[in-house]
PDB file of N, CA and C in Angstrom:
ATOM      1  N   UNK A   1      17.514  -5.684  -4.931  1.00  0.00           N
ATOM      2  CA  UNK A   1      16.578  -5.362  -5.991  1.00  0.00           C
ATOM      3  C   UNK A   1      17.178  -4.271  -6.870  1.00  0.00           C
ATOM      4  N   UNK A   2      17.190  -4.079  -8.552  1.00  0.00           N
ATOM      5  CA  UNK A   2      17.997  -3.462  -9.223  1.00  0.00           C
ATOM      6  C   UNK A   2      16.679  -2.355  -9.215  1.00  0.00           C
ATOM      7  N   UNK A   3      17.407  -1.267  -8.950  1.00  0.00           N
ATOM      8  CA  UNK A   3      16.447  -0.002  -9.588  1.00  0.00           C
ATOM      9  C   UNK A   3      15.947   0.827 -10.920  1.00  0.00           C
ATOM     10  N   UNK A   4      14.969   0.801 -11.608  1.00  0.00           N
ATOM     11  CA  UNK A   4      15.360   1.230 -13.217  1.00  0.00           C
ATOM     12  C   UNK A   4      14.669   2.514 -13.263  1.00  0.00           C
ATOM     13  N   UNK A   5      16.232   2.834 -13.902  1.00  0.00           N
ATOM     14  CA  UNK A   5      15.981   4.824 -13.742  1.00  0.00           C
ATOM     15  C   UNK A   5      15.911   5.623 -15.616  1.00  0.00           C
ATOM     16  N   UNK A   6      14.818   6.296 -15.089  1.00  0.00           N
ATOM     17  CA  UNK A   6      14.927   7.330 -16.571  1.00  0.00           C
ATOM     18  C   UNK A   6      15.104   8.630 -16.231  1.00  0.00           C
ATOM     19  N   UNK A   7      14.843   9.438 -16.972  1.00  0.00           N
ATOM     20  CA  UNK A   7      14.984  11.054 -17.147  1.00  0.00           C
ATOM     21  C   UNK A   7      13.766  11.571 -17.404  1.00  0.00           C
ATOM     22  N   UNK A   8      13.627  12.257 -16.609  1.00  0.00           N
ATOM     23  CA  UNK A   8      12.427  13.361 -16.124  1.00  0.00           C
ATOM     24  C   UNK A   8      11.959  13.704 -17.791  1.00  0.00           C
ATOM     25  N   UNK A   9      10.507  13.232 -18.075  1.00  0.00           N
ATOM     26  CA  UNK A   9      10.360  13.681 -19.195  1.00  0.00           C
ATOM     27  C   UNK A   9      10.349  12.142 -20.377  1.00  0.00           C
ATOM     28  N   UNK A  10      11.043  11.791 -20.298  1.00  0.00           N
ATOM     29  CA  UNK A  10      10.997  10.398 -21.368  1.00  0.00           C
ATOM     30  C   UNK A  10       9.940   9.763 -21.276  1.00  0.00           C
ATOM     31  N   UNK A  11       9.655   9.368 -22.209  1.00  0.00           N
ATOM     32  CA  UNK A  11       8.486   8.380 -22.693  1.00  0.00           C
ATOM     33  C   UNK A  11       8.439   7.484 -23.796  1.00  0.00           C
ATOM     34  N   UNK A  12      10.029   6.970 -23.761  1.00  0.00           N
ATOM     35  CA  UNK A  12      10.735   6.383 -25.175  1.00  0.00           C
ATOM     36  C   UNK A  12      10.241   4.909 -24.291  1.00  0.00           C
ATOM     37  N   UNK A  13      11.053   4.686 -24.001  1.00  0.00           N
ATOM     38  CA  UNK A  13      11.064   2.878 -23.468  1.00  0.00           C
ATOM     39  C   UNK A  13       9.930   2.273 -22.308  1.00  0.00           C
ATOM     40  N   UNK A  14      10.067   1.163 -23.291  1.00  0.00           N
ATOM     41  CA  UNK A  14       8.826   0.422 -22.060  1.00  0.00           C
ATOM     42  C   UNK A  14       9.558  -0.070 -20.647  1.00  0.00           C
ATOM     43  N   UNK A  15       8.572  -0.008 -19.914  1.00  0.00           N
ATOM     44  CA  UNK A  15       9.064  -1.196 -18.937  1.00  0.00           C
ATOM     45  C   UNK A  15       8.560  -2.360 -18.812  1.00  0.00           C
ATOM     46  N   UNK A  16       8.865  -3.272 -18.854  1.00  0.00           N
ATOM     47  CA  UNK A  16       8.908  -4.959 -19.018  1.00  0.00           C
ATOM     48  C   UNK A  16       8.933  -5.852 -17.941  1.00  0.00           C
ATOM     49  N   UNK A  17       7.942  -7.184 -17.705  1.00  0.00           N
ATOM     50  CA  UNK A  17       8.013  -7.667 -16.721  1.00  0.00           C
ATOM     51  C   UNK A  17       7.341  -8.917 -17.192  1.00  0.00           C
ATOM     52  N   UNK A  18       7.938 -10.101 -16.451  1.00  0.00           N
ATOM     53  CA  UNK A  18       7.459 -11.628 -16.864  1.00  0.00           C
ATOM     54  C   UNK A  18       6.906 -11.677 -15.186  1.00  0.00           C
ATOM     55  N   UNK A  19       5.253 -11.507 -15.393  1.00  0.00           N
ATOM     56  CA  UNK A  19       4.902 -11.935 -14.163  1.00  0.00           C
ATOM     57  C   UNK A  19       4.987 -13.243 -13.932  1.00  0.00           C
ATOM     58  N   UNK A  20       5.248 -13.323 -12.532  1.00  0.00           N
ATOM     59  CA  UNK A  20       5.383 -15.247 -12.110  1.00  0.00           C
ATOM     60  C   UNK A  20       4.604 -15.644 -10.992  1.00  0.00           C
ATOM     61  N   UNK A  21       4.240 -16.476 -10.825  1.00  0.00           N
ATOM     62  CA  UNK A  21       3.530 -17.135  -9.604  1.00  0.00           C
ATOM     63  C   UNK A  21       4.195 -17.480  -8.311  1.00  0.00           C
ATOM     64  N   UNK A  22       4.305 -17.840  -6.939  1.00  0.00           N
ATOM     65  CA  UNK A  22       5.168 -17.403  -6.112  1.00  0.00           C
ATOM     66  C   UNK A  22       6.175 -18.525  -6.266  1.00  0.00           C
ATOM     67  N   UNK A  23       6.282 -19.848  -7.166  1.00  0.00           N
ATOM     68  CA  UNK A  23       7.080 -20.677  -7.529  1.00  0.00           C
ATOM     69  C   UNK A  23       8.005 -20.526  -8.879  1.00  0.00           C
ATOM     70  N   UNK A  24       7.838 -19.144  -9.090  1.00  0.00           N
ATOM     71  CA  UNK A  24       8.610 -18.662 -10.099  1.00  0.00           C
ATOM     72  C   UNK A  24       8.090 -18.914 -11.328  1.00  0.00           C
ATOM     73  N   UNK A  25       7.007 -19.625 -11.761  1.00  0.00           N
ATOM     74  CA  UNK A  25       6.796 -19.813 -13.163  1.00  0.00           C
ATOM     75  C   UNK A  25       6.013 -18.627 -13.771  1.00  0.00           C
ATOM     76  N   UNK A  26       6.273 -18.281 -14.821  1.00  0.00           N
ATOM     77  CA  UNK A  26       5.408 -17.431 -15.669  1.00  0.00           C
ATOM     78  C   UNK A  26       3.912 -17.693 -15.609  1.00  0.00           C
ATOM     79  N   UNK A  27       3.146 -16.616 -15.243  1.00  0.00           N
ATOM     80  CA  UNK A  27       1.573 -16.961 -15.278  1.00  0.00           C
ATOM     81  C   UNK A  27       1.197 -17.069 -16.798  1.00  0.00           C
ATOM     82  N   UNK A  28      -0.142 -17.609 -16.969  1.00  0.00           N
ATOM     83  CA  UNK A  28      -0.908 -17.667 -18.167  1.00  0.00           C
ATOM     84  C   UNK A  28      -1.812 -16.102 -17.858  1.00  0.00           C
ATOM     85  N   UNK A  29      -1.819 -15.408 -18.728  1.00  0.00           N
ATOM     86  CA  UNK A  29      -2.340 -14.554 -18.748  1.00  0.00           C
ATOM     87  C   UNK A  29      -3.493 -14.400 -19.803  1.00  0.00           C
ATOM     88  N   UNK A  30      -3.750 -15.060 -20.598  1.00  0.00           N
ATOM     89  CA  UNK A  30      -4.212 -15.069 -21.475  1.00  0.00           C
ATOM     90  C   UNK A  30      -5.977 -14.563 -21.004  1.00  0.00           C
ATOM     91  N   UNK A  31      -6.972 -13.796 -21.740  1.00  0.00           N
ATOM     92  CA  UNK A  31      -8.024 -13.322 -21.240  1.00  0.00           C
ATOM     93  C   UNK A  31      -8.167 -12.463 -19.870  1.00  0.00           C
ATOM     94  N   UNK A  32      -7.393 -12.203 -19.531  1.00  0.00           N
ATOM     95  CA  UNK A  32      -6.805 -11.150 -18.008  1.00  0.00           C
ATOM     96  C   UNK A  32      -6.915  -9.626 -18.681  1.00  0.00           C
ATOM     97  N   UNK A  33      -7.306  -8.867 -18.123  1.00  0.00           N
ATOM     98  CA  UNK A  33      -6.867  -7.460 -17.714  1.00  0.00           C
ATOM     99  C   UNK A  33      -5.460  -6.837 -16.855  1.00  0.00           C
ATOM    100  N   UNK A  34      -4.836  -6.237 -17.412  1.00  0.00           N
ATOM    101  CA  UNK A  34      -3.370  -5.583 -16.611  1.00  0.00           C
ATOM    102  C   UNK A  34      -3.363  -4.617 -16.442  1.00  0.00           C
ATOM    103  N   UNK A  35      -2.789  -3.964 -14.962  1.00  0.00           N
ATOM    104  CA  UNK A  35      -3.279  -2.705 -14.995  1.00  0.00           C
ATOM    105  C   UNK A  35      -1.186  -2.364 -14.373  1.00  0.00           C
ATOM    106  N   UNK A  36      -0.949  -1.345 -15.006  1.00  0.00           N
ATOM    107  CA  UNK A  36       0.179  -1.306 -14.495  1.00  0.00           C
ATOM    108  C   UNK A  36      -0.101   0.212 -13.403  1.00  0.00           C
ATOM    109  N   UNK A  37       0.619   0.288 -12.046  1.00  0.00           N
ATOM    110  CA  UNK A  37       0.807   0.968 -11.160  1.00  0.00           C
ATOM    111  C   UNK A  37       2.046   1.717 -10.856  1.00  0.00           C
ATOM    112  N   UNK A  38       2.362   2.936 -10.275  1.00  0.00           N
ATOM    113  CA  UNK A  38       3.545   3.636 -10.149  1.00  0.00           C
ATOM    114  C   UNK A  38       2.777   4.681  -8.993  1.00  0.00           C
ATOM    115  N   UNK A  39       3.378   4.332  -8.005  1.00  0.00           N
ATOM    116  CA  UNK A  39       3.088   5.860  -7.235  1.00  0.00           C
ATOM    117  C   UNK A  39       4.140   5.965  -5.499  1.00  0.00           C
ATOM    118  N   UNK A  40       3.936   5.740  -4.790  1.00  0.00           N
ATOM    119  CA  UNK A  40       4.803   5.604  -3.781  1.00  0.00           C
ATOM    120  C   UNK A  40       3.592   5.617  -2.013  1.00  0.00           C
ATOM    121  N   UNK A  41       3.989   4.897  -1.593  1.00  0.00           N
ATOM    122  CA  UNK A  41       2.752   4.441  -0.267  1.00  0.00           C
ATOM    123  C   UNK A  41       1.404   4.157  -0.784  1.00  0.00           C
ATOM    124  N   UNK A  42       0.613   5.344  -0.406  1.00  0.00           N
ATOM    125  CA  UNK A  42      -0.562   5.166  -0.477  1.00  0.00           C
ATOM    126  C   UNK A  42      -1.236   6.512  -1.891  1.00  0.00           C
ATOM    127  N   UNK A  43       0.100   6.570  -2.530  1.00  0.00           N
ATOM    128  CA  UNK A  43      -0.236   7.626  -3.944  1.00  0.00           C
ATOM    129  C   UNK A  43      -0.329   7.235  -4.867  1.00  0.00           C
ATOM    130  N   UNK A  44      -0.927   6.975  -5.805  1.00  0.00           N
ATOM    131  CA  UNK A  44      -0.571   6.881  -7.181  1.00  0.00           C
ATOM    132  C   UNK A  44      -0.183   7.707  -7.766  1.00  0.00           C
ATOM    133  N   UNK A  45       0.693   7.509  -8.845  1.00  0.00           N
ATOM    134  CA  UNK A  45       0.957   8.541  -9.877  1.00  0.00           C
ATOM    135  C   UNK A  45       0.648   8.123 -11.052  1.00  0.00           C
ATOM    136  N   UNK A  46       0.351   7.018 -11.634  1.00  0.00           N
ATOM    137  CA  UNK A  46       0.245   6.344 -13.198  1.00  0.00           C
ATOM    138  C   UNK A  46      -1.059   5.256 -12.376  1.00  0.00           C
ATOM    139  N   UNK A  47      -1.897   4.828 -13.575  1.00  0.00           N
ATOM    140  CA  UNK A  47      -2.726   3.551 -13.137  1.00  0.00           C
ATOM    141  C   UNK A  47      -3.152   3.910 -14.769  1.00  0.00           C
ATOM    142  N   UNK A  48      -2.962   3.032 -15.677  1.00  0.00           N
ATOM    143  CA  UNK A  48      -3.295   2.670 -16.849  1.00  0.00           C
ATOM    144  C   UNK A  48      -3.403   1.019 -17.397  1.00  0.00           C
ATOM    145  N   UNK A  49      -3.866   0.344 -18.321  1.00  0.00           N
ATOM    146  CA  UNK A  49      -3.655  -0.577 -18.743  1.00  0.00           C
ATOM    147  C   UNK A  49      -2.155  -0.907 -19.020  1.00  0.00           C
ATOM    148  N   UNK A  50      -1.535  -1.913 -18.897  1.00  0.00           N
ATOM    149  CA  UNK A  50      -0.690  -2.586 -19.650  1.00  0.00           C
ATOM    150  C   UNK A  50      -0.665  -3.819 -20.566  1.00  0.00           C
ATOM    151  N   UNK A  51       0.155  -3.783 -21.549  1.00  0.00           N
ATOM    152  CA  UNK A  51      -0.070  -4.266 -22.624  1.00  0.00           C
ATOM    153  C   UNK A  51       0.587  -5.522 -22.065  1.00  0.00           C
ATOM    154  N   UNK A  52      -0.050  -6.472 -22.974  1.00  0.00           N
ATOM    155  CA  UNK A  52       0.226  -8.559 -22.820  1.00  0.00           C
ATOM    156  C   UNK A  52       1.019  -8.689 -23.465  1.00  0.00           C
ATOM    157  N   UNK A  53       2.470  -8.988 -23.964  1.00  0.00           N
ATOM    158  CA  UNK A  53       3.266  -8.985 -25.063  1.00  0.00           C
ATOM    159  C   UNK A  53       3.141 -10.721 -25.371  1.00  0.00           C
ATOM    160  N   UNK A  54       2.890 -11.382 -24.042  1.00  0.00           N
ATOM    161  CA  UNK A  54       2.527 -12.967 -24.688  1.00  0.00           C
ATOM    162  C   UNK A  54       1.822 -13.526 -23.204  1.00  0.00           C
ATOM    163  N   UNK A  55       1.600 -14.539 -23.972  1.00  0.00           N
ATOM    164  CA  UNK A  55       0.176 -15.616 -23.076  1.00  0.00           C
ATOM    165  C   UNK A  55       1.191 -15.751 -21.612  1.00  0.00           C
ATOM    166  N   UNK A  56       2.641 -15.800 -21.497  1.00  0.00           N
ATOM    167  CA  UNK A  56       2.915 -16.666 -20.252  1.00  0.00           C
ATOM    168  C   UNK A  56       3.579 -15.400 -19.286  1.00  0.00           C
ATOM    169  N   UNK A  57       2.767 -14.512 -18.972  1.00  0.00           N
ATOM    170  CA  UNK A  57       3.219 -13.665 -18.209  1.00  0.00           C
ATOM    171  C   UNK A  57       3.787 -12.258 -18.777  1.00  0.00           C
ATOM    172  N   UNK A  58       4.302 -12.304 -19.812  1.00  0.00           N
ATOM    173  CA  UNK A  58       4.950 -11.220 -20.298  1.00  0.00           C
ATOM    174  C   UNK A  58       4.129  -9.919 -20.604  1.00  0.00           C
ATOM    175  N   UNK A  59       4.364  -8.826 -19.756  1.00  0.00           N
ATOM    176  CA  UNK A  59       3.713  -7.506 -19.841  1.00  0.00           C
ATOM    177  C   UNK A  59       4.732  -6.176 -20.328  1.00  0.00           C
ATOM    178  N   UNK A  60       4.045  -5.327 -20.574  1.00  0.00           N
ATOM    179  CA  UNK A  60       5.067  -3.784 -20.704  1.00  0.00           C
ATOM    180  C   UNK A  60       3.985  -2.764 -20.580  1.00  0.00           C
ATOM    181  N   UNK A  61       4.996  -1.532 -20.754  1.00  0.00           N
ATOM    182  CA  UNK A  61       3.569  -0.495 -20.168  1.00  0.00           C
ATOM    183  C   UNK A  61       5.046   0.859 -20.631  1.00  0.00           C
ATOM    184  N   UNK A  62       4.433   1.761 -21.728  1.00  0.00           N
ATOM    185  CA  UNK A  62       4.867   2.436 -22.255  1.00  0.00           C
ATOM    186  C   UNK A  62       4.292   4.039 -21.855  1.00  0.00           C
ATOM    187  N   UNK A  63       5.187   4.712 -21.031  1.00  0.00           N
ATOM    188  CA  UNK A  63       4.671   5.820 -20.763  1.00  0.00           C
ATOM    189  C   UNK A  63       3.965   6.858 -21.467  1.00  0.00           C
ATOM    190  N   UNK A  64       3.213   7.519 -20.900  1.00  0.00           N
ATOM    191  CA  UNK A  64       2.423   8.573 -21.973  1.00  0.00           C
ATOM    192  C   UNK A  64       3.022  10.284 -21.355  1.00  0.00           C
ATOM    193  N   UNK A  65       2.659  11.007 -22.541  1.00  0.00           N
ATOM    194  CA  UNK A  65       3.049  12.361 -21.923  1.00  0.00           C
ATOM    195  C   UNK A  65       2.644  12.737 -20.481  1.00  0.00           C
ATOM    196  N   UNK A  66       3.178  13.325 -19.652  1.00  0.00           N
ATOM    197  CA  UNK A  66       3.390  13.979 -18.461  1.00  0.00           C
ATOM    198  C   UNK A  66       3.650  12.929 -17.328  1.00  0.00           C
ATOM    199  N   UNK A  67       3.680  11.803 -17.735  1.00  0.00           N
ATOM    200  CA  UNK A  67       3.489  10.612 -17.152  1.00  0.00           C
ATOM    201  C   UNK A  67       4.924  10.645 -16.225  1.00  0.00           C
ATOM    202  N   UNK A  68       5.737  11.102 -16.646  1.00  0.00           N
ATOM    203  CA  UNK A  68       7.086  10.842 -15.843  1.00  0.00           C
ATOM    204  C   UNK A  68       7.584  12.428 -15.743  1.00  0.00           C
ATOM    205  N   UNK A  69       6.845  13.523 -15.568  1.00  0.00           N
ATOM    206  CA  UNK A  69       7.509  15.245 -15.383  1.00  0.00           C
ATOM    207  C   UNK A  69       7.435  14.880 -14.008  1.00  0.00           C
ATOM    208  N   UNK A  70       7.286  13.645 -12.950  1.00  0.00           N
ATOM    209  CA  UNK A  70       7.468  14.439 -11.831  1.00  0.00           C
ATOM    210  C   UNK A  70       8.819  13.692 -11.072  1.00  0.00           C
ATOM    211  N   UNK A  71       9.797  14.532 -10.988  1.00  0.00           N
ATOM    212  CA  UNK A  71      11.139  13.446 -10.568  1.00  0.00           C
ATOM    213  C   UNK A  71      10.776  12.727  -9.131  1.00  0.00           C
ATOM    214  N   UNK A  72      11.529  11.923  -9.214  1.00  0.00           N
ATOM    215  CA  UNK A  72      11.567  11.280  -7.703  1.00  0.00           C
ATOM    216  C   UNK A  72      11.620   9.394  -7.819  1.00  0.00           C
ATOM    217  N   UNK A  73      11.603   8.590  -6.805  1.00  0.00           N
ATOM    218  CA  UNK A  73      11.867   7.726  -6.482  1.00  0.00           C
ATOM    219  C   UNK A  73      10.225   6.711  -6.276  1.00  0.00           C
ATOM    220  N   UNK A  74       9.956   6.001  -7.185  1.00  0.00           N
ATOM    221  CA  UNK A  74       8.744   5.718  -6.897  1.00  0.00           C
ATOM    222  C   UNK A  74       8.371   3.579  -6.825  1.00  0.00           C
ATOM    223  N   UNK A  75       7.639   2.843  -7.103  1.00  0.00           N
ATOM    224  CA  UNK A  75       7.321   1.973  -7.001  1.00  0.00           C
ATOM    225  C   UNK A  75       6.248   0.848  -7.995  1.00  0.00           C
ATOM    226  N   UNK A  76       6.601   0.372  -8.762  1.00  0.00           N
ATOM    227  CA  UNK A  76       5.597  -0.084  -9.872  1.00  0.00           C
ATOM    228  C   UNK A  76       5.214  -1.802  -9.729  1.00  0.00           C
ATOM    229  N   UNK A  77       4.104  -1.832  -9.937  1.00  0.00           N
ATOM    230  CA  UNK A  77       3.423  -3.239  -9.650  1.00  0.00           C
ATOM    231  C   UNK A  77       2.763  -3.182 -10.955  1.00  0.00           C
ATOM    232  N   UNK A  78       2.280  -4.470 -10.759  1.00  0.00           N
ATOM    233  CA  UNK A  78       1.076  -5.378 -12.181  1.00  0.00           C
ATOM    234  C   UNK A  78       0.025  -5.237 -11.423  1.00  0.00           C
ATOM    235  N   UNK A  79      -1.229  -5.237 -11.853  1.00  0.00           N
ATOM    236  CA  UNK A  79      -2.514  -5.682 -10.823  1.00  0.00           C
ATOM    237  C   UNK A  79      -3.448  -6.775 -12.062  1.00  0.00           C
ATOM    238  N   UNK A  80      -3.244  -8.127 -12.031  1.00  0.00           N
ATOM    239  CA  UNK A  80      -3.884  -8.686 -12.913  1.00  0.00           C
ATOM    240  C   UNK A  80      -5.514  -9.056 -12.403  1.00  0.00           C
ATOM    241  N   UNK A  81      -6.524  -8.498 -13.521  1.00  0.00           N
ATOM    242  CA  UNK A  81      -7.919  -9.311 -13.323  1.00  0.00           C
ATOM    243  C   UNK A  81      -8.019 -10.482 -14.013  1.00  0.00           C
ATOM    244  N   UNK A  82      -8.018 -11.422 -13.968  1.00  0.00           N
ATOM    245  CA  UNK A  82      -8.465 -12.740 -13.950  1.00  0.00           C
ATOM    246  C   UNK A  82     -10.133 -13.024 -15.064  1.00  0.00           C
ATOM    247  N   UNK A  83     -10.121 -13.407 -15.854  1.00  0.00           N
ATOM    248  CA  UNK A  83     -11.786 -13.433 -16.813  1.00  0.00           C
ATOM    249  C   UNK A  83     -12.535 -13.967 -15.510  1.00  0.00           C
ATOM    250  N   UNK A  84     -12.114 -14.804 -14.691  1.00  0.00           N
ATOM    251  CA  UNK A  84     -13.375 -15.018 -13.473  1.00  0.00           C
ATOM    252  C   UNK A  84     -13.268 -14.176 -12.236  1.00  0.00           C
ATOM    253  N   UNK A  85     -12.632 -12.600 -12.568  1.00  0.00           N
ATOM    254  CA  UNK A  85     -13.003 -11.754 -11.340  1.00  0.00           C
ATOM    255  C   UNK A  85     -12.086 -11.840 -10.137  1.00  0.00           C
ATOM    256  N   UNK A  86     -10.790 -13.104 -10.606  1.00  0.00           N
ATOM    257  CA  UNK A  86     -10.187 -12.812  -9.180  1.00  0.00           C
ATOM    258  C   UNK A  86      -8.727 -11.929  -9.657  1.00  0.00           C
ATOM    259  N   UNK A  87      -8.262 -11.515  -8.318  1.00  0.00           N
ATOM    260  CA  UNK A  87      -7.167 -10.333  -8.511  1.00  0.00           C
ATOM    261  C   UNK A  87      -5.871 -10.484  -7.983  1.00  0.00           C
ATOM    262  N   UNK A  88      -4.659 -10.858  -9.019  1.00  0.00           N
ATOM    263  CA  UNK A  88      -3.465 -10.838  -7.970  1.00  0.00           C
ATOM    264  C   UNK A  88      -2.402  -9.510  -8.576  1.00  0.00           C
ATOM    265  N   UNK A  89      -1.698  -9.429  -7.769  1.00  0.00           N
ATOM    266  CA  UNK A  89      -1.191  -8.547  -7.624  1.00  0.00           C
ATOM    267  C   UNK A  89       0.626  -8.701  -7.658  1.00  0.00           C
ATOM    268  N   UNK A  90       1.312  -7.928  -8.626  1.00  0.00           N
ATOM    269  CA  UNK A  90       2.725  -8.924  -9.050  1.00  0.00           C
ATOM    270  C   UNK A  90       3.708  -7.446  -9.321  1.00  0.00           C
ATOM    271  N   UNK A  91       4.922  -7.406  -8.397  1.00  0.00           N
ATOM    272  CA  UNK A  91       5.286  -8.939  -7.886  1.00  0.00           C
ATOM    273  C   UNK A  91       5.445  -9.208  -6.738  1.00  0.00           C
ATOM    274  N   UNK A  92       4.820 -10.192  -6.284  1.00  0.00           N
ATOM    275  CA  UNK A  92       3.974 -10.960  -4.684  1.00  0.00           C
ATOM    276  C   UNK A  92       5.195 -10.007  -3.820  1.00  0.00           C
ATOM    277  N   UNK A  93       6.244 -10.493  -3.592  1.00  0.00           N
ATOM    278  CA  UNK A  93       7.472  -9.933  -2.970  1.00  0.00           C
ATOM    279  C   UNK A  93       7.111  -7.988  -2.569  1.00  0.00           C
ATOM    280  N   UNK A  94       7.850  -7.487  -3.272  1.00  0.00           N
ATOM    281  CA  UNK A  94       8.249  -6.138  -3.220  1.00  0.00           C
ATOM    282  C   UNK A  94       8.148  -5.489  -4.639  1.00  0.00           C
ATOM    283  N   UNK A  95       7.174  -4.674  -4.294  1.00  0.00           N
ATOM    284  CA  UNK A  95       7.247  -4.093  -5.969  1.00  0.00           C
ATOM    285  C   UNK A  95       8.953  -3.350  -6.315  1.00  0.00           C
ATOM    286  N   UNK A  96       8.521  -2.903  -8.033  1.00  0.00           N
ATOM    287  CA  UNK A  96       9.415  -2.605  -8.548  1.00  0.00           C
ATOM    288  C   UNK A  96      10.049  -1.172  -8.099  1.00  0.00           C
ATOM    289  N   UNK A  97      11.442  -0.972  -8.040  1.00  0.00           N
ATOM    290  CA  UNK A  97      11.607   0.700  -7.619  1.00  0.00           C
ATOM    291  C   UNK A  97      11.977   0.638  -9.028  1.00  0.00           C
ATOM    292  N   UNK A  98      12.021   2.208  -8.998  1.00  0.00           N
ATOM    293  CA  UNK A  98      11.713   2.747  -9.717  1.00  0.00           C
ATOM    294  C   UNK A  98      11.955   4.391  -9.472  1.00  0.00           C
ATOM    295  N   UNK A  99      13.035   4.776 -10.716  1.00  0.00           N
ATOM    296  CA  UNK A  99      13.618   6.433 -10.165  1.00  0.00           C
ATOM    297  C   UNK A  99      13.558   6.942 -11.326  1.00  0.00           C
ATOM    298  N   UNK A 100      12.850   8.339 -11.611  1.00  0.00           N
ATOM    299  CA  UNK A 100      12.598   9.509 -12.659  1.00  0.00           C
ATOM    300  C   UNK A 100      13.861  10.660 -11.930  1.00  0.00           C
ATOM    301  N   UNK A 101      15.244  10.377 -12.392  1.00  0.00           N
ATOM    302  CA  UNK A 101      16.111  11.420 -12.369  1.00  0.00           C
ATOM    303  C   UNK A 101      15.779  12.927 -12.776  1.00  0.00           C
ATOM    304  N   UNK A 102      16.368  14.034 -12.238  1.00  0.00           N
ATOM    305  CA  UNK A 102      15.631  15.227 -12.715  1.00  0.00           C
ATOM    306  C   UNK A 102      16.725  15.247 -14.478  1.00  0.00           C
ATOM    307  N   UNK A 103      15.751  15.683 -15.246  1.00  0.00           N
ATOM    308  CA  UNK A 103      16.343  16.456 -16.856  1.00  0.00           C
ATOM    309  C   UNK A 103      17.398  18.146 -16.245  1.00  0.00           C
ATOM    310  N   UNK A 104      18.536  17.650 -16.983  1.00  0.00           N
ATOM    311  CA  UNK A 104      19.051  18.772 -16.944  1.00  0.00           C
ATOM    312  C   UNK A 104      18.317  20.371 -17.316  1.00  0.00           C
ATOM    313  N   UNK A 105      17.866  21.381 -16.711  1.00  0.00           N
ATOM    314  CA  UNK A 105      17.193  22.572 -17.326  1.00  0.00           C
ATOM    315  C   UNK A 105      16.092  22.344 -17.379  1.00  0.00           C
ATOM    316  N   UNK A 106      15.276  21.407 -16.843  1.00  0.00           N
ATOM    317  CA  UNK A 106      14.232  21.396 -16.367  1.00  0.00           C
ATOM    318  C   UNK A 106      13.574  20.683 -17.408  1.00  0.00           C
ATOM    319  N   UNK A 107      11.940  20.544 -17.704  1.00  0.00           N
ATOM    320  CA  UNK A 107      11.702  20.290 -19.069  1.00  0.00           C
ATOM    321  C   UNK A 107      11.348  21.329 -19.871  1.00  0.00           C
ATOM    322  N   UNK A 108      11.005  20.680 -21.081  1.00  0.00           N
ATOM    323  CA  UNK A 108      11.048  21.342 -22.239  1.00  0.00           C
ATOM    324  C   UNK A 108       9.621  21.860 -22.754  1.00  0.00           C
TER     325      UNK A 108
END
């Protein structure tokens, strides 16, 4: 599994994900709620909406201030609601890692 790392402090780039069903195809997402997740075991650190970039799975989720001041090694999932209330959770496998390198001099 590839790990995607930023710098303590950034809030430039999204992170991106084509959710799929456990046969690999892109879900229909269309009328769903996305909630994107980041925290590590049983912590959260982020739980916000994420944005639909298109009907067949395609999500992103653009950090907000303080959202990434805390360095370390963490874990990011999708949590999709469904318009009829049901809930899956992506991606089925192993969520995403995910590493906030420390900023040189601390932040700013």
């Amino acid at each position: 599994m590839t790990e995607l790392t930023i710098i303590q402090g950034d809030t430039c780039h999204a992170i991106r994900a084509v959710l799929k069903n456990v046969d690999g195809v892109p879900i229909d997402i269309k009328g769903a709620t996305v909630r994107f997740l980041m925290g590590v075991r049983d912590k959260i650190y982020v739980e916000n909406v994420a944005q639909q970039t298109g009907a067949t799975g395609e999500v992103s989720y653009v950090f907000n201030s303080g959202e990434t001041d805390v360095p370390g090694k963490f874990f990011i999932q999708f949590v999709v609601t469904y318009a009829d209330g049901r809930v899956e959770t992506f991606p089925h496998k192993d969520a995403i890692a995910f590493k906030i390198n420390h900023r040189l001099g601390g932040l700013h």
